[in-house]
N, C-alpha and C. Protein backbone atom coordinates (compact mmCIF):
# COMPACT_ATOMS: atom_id res chain seq x y z
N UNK A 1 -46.46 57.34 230.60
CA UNK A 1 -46.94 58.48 229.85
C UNK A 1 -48.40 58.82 230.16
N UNK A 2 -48.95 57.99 230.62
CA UNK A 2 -50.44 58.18 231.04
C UNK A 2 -50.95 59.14 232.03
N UNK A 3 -49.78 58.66 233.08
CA UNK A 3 -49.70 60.03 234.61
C UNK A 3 -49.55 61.44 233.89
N UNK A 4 -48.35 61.64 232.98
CA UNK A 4 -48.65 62.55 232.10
C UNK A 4 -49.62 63.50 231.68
N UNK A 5 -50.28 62.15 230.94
CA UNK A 5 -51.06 62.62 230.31
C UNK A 5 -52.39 63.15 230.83
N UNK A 6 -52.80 62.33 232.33
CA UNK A 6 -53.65 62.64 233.31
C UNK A 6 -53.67 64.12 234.04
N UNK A 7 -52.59 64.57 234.01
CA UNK A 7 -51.93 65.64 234.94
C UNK A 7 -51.54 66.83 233.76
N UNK A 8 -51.40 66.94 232.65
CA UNK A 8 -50.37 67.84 232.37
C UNK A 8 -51.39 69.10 232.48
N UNK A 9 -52.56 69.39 232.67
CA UNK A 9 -53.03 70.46 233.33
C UNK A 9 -52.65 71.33 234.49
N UNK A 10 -52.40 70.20 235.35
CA UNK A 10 -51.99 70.53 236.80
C UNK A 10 -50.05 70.84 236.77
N UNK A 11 -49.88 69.84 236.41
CA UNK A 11 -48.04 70.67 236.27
C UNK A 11 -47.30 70.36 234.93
N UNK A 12 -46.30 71.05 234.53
CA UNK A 12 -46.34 71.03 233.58
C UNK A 12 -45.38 70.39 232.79
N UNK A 13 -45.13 69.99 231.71
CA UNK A 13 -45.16 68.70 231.25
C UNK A 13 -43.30 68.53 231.39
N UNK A 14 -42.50 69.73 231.26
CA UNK A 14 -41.26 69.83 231.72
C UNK A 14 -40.97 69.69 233.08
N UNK A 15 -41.79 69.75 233.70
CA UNK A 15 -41.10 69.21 235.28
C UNK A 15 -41.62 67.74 235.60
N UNK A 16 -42.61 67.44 235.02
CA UNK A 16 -43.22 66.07 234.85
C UNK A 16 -42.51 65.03 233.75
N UNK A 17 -41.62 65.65 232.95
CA UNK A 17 -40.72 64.72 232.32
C UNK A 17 -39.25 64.54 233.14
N UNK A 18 -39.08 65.84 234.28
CA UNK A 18 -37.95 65.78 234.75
C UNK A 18 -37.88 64.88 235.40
N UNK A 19 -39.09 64.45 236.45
CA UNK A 19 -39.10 63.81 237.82
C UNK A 19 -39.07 62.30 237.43
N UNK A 20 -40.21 62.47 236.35
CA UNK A 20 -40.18 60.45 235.65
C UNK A 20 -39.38 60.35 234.79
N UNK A 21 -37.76 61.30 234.59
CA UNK A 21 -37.11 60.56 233.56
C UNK A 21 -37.15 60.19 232.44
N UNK A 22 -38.27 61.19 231.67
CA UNK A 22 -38.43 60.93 230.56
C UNK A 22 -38.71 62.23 229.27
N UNK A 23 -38.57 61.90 228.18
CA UNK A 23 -38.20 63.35 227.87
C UNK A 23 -39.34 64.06 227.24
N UNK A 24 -39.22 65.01 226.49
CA UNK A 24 -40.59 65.36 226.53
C UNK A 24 -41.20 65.46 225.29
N UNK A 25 -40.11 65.23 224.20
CA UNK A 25 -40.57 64.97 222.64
C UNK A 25 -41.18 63.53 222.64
N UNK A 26 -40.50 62.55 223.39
CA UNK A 26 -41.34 61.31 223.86
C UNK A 26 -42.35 61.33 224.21
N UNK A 27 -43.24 62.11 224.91
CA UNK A 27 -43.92 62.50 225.74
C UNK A 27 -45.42 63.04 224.36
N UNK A 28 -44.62 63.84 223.65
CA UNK A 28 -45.71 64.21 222.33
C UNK A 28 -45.80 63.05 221.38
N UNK A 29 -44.69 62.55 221.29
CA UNK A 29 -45.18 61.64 219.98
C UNK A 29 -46.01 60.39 220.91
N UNK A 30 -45.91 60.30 221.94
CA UNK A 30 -46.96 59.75 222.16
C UNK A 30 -48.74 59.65 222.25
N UNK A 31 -48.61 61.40 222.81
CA UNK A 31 -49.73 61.92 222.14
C UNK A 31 -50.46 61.94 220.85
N UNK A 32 -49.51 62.12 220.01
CA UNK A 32 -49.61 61.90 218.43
C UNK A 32 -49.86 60.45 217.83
N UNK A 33 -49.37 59.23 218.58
CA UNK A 33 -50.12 58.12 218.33
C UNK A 33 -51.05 58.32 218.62
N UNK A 34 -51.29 58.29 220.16
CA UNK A 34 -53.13 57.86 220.62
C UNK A 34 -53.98 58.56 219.57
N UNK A 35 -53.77 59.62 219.26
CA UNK A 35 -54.56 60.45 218.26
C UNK A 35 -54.61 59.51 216.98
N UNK A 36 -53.73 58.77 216.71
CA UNK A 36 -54.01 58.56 215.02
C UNK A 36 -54.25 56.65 215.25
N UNK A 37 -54.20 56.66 216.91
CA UNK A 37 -54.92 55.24 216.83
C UNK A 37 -56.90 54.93 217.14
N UNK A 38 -57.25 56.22 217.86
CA UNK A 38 -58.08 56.85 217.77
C UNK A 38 -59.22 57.09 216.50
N UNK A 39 -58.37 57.73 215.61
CA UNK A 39 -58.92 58.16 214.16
C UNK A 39 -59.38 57.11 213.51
N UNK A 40 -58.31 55.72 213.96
CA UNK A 40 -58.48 54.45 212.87
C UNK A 40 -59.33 53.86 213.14
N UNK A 41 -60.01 53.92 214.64
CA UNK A 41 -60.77 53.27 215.25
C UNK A 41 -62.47 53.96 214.73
């Protein structure tokens, strides 16, 4: 999720979930942790 997250400027996050097999609501709620592990910190 990190390449992801490095890149989703450059392409976009549906063809970048296509290629690594992964989906793309996965893809946000992961976002949505780092954010609220972040906050705690």
């Amino acid at each position: 999720m990190m390449f992801m997250e490095m890149y989703r400027f450059e392409f976009s996050i549906r063809s970048m979930a296509e290629v690594l097999e992964v989906s793309r609501s996965g893809f946000y709620q992961f976002l949505k942790r780092s954010k609220n592990v972040i906050r705690k910190i």
